[in-house]
Protein backbone atom coordinates (compact mmCIF):
# COMPACT_ATOMS: atom_id res chain seq x y z
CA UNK A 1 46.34 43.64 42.09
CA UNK A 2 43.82 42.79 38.85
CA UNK A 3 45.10 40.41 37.26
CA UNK A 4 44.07 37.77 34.40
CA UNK A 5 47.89 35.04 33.74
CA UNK A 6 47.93 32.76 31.16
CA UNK A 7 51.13 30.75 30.42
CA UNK A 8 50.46 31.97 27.21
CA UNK A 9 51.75 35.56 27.04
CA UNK A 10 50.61 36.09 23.17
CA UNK A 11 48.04 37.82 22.02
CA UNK A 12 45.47 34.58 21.30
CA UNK A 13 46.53 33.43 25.01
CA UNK A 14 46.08 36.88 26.70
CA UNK A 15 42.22 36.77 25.05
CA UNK A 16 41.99 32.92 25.47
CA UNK A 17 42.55 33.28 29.46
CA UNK A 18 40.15 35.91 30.14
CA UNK A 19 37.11 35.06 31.70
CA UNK A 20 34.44 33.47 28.99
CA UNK A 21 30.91 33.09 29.53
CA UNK A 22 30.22 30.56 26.26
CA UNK A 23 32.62 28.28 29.06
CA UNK A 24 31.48 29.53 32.56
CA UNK A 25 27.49 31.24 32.66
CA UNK A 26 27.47 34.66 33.58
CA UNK A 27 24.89 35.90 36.64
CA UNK A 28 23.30 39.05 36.13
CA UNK A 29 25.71 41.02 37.90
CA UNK A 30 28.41 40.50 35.51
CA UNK A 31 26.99 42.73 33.31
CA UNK A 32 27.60 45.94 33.13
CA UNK A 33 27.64 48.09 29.84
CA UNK A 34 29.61 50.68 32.06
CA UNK A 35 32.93 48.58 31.69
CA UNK A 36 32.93 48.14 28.10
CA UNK A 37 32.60 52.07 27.61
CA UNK A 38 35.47 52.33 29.57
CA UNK A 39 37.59 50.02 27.10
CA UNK A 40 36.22 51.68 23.80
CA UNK A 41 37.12 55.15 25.19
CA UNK A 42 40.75 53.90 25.48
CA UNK A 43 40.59 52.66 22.01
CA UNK A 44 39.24 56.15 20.53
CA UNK A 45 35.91 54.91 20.83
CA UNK A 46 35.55 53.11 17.57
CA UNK A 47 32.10 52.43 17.83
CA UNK A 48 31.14 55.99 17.15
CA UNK A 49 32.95 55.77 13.65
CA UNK A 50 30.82 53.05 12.28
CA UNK A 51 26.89 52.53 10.85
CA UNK A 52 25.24 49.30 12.29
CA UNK A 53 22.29 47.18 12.22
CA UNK A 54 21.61 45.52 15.85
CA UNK A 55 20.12 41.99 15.66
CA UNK A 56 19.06 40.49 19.15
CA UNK A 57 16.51 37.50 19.62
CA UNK A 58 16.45 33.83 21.27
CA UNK A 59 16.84 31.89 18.01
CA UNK A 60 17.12 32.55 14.68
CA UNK A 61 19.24 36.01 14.76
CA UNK A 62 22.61 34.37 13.17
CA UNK A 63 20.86 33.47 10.06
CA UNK A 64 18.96 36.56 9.96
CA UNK A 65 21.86 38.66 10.38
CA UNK A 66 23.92 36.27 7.68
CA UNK A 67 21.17 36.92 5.13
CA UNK A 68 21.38 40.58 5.73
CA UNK A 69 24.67 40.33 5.30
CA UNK A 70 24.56 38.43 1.87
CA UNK A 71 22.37 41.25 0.66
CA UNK A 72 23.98 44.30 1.27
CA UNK A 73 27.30 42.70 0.20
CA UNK A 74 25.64 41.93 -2.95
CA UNK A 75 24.45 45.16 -3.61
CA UNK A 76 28.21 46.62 -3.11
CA UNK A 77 27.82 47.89 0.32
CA UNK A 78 30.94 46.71 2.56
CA UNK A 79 29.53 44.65 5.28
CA UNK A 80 30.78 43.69 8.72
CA UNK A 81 29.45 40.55 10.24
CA UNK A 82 30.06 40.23 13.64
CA UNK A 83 28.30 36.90 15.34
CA UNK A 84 28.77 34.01 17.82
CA UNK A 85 29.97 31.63 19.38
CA UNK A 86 32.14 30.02 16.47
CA UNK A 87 31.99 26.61 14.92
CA UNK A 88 35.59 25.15 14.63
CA UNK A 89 38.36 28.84 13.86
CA UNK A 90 37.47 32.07 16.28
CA UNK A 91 38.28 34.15 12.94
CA UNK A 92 34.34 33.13 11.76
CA UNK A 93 33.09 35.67 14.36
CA UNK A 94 34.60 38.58 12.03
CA UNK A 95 33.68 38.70 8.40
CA UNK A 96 33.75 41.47 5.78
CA UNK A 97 31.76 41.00 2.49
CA UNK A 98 32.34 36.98 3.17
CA UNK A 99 35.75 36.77 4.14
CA UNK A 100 36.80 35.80 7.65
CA UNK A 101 39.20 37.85 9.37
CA UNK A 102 43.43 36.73 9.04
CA UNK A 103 44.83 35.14 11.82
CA UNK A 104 47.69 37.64 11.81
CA UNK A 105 45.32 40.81 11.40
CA UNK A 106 43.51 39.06 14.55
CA UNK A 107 46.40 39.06 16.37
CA UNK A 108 47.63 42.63 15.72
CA UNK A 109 44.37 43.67 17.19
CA UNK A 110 44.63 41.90 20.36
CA UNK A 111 48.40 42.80 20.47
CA UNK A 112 47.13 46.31 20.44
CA UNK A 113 43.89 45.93 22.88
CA UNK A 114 46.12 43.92 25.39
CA UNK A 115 48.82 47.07 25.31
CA UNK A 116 46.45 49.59 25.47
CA UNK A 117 44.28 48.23 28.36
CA UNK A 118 47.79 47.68 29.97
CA UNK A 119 47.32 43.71 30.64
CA UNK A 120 47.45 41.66 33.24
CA UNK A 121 46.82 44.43 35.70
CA UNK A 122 44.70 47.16 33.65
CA UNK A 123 45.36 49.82 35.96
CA UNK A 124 43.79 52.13 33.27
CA UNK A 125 40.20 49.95 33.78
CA UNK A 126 40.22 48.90 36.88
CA UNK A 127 39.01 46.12 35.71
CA UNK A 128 40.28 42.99 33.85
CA UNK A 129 37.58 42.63 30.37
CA UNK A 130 36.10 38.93 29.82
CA UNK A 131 36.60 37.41 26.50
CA UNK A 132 33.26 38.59 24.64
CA UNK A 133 33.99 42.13 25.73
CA UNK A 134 37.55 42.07 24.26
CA UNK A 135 35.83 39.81 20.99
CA UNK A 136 33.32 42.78 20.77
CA UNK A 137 36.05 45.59 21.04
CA UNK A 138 38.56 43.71 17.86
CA UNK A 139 35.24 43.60 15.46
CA UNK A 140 34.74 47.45 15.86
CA UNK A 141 38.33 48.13 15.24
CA UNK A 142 38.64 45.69 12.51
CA UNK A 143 35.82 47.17 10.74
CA UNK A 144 36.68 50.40 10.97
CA UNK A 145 40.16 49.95 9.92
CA UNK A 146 38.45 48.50 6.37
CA UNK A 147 36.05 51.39 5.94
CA UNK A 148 33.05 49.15 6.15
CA UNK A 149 30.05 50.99 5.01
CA UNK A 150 27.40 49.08 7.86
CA UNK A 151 28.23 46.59 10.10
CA UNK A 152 25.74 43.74 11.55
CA UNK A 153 26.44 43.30 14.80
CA UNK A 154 24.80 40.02 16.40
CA UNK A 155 24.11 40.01 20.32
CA UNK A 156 25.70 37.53 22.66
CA UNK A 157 23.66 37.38 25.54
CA UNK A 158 20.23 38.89 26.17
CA UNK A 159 20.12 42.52 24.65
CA UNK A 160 20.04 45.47 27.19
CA UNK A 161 23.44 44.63 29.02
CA UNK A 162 24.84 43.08 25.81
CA UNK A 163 28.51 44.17 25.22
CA UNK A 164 27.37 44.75 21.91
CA UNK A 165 24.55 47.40 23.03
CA UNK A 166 27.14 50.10 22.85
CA UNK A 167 26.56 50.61 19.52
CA UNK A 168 23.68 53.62 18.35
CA UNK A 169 22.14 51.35 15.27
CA UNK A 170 20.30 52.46 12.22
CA UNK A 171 17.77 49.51 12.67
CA UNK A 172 17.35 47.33 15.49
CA UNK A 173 16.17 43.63 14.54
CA UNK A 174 14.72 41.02 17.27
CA UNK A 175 14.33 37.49 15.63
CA UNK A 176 11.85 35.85 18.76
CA UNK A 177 11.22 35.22 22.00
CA UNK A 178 11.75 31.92 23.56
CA UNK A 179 12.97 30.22 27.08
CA UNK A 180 16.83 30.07 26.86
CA UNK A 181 19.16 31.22 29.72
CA UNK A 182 16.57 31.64 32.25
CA UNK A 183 19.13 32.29 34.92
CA UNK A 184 20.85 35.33 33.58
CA UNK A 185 17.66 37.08 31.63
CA UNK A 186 14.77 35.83 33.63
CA UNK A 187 12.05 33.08 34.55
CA UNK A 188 9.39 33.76 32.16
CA UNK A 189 8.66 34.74 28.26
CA UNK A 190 8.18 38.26 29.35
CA UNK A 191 11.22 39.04 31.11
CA UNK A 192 13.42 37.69 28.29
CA UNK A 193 11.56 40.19 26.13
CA UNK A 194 12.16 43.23 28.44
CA UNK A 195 16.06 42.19 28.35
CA UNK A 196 16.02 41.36 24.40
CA UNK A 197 13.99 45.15 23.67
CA UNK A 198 16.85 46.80 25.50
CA UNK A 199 18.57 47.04 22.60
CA UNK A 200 15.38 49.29 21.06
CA UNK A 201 17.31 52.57 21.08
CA UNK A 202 15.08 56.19 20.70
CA UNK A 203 13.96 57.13 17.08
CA UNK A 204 15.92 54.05 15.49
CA UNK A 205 13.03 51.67 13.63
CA UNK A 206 12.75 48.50 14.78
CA UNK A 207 11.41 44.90 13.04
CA UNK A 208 10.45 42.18 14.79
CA UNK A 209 9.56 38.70 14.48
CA UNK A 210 8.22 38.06 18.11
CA UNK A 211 4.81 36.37 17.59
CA UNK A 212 3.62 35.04 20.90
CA UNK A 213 1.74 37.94 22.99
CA UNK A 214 3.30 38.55 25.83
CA UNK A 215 6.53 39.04 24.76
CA UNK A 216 5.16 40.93 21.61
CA UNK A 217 3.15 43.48 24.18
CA UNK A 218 6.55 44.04 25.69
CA UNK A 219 8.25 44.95 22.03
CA UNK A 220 5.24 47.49 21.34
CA UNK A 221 5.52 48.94 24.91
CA UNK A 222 9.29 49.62 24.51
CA UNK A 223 9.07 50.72 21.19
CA UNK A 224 6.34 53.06 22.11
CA UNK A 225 8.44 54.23 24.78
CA UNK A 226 11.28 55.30 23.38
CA UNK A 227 9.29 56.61 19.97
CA UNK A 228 10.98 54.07 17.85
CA UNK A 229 8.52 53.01 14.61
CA UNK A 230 8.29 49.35 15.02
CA UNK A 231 7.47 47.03 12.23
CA UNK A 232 5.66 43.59 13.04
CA UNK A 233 5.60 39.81 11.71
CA UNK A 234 1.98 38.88 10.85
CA UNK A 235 1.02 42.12 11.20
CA UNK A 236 3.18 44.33 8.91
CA UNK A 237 4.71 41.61 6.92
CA UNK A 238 3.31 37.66 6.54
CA UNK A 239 5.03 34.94 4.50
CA UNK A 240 4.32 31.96 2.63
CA UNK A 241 6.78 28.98 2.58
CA UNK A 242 7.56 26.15 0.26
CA UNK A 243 9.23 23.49 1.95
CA UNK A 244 12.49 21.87 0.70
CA UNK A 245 12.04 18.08 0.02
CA UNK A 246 15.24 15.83 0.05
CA UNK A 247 14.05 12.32 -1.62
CA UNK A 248 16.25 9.89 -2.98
CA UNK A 249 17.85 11.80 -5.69
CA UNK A 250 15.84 14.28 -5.36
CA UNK A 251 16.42 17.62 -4.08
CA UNK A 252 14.06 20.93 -4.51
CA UNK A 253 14.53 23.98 -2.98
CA UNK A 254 13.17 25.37 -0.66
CA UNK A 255 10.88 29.39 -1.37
CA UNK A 256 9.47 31.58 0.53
CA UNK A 257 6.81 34.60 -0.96
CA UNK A 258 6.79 37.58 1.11
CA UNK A 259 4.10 40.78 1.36
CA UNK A 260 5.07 43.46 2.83
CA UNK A 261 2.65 47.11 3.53
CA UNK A 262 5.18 47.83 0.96
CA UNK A 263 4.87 45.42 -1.72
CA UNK A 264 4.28 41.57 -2.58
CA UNK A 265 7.72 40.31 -2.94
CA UNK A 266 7.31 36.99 -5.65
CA UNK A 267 8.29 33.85 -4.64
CA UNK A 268 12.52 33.66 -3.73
CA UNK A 269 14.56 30.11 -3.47
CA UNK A 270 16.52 30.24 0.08
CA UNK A 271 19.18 27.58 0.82
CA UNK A 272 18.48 27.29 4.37
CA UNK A 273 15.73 25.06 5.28
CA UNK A 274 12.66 25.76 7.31
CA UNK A 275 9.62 27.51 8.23
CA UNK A 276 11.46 29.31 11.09
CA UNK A 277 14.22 30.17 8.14
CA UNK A 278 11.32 31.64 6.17
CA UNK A 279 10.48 33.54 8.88
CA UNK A 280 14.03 34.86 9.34
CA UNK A 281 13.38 35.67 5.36
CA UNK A 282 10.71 38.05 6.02
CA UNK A 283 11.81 39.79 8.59
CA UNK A 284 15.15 40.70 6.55
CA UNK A 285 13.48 41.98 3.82
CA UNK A 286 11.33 44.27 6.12
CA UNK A 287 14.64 45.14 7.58
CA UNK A 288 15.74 45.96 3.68
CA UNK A 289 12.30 48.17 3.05
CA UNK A 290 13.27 50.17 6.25
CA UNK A 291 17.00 50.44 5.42
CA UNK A 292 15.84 51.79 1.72
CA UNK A 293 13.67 54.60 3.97
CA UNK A 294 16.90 55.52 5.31
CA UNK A 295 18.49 56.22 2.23
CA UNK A 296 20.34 53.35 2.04
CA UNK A 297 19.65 51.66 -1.73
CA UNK A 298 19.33 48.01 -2.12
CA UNK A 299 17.97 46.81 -5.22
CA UNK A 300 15.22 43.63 -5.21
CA UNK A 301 18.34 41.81 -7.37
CA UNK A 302 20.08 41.74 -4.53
CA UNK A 303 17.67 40.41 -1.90
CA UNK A 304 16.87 37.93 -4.07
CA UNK A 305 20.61 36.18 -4.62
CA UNK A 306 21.08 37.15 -0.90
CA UNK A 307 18.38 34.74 0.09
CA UNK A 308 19.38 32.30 -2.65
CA UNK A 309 22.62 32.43 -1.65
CA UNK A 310 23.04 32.24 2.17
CA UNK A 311 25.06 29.78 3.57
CA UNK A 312 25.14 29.34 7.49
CA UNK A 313 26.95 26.36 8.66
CA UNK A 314 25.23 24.32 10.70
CA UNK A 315 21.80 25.58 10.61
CA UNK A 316 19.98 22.65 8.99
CA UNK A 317 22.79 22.07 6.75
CA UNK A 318 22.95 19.19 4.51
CA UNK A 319 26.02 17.26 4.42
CA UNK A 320 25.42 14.52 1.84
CA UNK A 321 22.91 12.33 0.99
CA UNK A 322 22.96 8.24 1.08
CA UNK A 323 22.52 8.13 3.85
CA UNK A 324 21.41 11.65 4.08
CA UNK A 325 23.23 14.16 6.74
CA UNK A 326 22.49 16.90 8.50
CA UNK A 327 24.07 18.82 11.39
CA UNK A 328 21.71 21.53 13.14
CA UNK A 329 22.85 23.75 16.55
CA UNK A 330 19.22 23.42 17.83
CA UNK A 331 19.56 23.97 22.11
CA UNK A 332 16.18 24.86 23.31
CA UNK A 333 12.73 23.33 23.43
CA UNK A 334 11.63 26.00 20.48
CA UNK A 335 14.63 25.37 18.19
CA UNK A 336 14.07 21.60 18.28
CA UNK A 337 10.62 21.66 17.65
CA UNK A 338 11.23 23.63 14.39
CA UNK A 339 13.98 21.40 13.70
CA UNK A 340 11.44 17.94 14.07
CA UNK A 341 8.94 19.95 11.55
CA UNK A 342 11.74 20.82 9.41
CA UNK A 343 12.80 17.28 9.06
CA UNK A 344 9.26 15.90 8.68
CA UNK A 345 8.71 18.41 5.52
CA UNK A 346 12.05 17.70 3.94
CA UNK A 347 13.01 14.40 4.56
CA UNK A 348 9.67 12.63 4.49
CA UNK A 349 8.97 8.80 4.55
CA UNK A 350 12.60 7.86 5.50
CA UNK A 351 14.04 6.02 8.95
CA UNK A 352 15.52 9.39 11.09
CA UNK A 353 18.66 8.63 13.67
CA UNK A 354 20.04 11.52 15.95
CA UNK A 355 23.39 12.37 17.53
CA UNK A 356 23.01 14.90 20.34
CA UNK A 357 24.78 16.27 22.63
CA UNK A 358 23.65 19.24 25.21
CA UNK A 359 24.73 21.64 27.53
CA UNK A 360 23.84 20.79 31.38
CA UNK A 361 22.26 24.08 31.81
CA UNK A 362 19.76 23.30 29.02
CA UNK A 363 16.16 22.52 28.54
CA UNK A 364 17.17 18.87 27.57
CA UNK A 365 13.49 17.11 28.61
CA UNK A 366 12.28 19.91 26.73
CA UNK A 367 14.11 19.20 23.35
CA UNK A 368 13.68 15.53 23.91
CA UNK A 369 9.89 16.02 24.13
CA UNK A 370 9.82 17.62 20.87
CA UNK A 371 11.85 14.72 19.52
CA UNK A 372 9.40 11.75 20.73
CA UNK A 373 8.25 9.45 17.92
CA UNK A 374 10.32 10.58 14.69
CA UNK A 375 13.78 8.96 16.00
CA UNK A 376 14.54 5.25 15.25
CA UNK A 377 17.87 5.40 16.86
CA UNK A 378 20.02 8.05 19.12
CA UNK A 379 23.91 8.27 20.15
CA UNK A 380 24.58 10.43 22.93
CA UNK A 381 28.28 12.40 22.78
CA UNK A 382 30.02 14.93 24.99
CA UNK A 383 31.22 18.10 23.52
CA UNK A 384 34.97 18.08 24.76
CA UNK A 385 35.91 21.92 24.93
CA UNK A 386 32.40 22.95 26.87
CA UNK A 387 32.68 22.35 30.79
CA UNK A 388 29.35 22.94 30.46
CA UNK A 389 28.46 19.56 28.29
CA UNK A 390 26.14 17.11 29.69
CA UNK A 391 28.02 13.32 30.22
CA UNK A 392 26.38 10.61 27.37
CA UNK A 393 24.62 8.65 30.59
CA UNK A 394 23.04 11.72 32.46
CA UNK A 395 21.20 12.37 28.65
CA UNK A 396 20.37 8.99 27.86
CA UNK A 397 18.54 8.90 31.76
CA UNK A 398 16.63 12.15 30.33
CA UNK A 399 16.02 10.22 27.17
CA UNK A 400 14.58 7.06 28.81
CA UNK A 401 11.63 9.37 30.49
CA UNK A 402 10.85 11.14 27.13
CA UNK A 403 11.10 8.86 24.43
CA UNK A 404 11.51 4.61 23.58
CA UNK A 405 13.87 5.24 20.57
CA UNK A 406 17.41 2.64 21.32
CA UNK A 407 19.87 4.49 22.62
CA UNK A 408 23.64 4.61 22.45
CA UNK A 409 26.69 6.07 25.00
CA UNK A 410 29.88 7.07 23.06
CA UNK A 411 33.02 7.54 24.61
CA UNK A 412 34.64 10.16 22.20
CA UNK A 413 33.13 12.27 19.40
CA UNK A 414 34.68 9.99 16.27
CA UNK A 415 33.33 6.92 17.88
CA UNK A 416 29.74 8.76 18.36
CA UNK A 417 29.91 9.76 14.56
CA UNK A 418 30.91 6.31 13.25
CA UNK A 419 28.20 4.65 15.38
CA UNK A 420 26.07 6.99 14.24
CA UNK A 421 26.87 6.02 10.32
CA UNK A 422 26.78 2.61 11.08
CA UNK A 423 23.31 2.58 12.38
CA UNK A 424 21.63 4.78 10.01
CA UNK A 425 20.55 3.13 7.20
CA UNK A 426 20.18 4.13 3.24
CA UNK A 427 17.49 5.43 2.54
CA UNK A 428 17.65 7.21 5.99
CA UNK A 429 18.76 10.39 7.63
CA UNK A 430 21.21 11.15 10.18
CA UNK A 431 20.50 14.54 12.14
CA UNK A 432 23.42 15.79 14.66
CA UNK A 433 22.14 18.87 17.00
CA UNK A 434 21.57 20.19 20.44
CA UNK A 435 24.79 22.82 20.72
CA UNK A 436 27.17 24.68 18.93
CA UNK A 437 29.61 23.37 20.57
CA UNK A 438 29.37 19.58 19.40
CA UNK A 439 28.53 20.91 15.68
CA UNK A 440 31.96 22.60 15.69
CA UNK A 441 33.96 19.86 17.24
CA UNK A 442 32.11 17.29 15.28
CA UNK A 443 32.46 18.59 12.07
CA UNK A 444 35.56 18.00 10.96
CA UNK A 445 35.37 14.73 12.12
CA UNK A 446 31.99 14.68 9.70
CA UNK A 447 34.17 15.75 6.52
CA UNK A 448 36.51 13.14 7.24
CA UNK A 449 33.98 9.72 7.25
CA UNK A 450 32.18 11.76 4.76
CA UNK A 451 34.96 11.39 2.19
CA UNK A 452 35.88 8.01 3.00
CA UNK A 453 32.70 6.49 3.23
């Protein structure tokens, strides 16, 4: 008999004990699009009922997708946002027009999925769904139930097997192309492009920010295959950033000034920091000039308070300043080498400590690499709700071959964070990264010393 028991018989435990692949990595044959058909045609396939934007990519599509977001909400449009993993409450992976979903409407959506699918033994499947399939399943129902005009879905995993790749989009976005989860999409640049252009669907445009060749030649071959128009970075669109700098007292914003085939877009303040962030930028507003193609009216206004006003916790996010903090979710070699430029732009001339904490399955040598020479100081931590989190003495061995910087082994997360406050000194910065995971369990502990100290 199928079968999925948790001691918890509620609707949160039902969902919490199904299999989860943010916990346990997937191998490529547990994907299979197949099985999540199957549970939308139980649930009167809600998927068909709704207008989406796809957004797939190795870094960089969260933000992209929350500026999108920001912008159509602005311009009056309800918008789903539909992302992952979460930071600290599950209800952050479903937002309309800014506001999280309710616990309790959450739970009368998996009270309905777990008696429709007829759990534990879901004779109707055949199957028992994992946890990102059921997640993917409540944010079509929950945006259909509120009329949402488009939702923004963000992939999980990959692209072309993708529980989210169910969904017939009226743009497809893909952010870049670098080497993350190797194991379940492939060894090389190239075959993580062929997985991430499965979501290219036939006739449905299709931007893209992939830059490096081989992976781009992949984009243009798909898209060419299937006849979908595909609009390029540094090719169709190029942009021109401004970085923020964080001094003392001091704080400008960052810009960015975009040009489009279209138009030349004049220079926009963002909130989030970065080149790659500026990047993201551009690519949204060529997603916005193709949306307007479709009919769909956004007004320049609006892009630029969306950009002005995006918000994504954790993504280079200043905490407070004296000493300065920031908490980043960079986890692969490419995301920490934008995060070490971003830091040198804007937070120059100041000493830099780091907290970090990785999964095992990670390109750790590769992040510390890109972090040799602009650490003083680092304290290793251990995320505590990730089996897959890498103990503080197996990273500060990786640490020892890559870089000279001291070194520190913490035994919980608060004593990682005060060590880490009591080392960094004013003027200085204090950077926490390398997983989502520790940024959401970390951050609450954060607020706290923040508003004591």
């Amino acid at each position: 008999m199928l079968s999925s028991k948790h001691p918890d018989e509620s609707p949160r435990g039902f969902w919490y004990g199904l299999i989860n692949f943010e916990h346990r990595l997937p191998t490529p044959d547990d994907f299979k699009l197949d099985r999540m058909r199957k549970v939308l045609d139980l649930l009167g396939n809600p998927e068909k009922k709704l207008k989406f934007v796809h957004v797939a990519g190795s870094k960089g599509k969260g933000s992209t997708s929350a500026m999108l977001a920001a912008i159509l909400s602005q311009q009056g449009l309800r918008t789903g946002l539909y992302t992952s993993p979460h930071l600290v409450h599950v209800e952050e992976r479903f937002s309309i027009d800014g506001q999280n979903i309710s616990a309790s409407a959450l739970d009368l959506i998996l009270a309905n999925i777990k008696m429709v699918i007829g759990f534990p033994e879901c004779e109707p499947l055949g199957f028992v769904p994992t946890f990102f399939e059921v997640a993917t399943v409540v944010a079509f129902l929950h945006f259909l139930e509120h009329k949402v005009d488009v939702a923004i879905l963000e992939v999980g995993l990959g692209g072309r097997l993708d529980s989210t790749n169910v969904c017939n989009p009226l743009l497809s976005i893909i952010t870049s192309i670098s080497m993350d989860h190797e194991k379940q999409l492939g060894p090389t640049l190239v075959h993580i492009a062929k997985e991430k252009a499965g979501i290219i669907k036939s006739g449905v445009p299709v931007v893209s920010g992939v830059c490096n060749s081989g992976p781009r030649q992949v984009i243009e071959d798909v898209a060419s295959k299937m006849g979908a128009k595909l609009v390029q970075a540094k090719v169709d669109f190029t942009w021109d950033y401004n970085p923020g700098i964080f001094k003392d007292s001091l704080i400008v914003e960052p810009s960015v000034q975009i040009k489009t085939q279209k138009k030349q877009w004049p220079s926009m303040e963002m909130v989030l920091l970065g080149e790659h962030q500026a990047a993201n930028a551009a690519l949204v507003v060529s997603a916005v000039e193709e949306l307007r193609l479709l009919g769909i009216g956004i007004s320049d206004e609006a892009v630029r308070w969306g950009l002005g006003n995006t918000r994504w916790p954790a993504r280079m996010q200043v905490l407070c300043h004296s000493p300065w903090v920031v908490i980043d979710c960079a986890h692969n070699g490419a995301s920490a080498g934008a995060l070490v430029r971003t830091l040198r732009e804007s937070f120059p001339e100041v000493p830099r400590v780091l907290l970090f904490g990785a999964s095992s399955d990670k390109d750790i040598s590769g992040m510390f690499k890109e972090f040799s020479g602009i650490f003083t100081k680092v304290i290793f931590a251990q995320s505590i709700n990730s089996p897959r989190a890498s103990k503080p003495a197996e990273l500060s061995e990786i640490w020892a071959q890559n870089c000279t910087a001291e070194a520190f082994l913490s035994g919980t997360l608060e004593e990682a964070a005060r060590k880490a406050f009591l080392v960094t000194p004013k003027p200085g910065i204090l950077c926490i990264t390398g997983s989502v995971f520790l940024a959401g369990e970390i951050s609450p502990i954060l607020s706290k010393l923040i508003s004591v100290k």
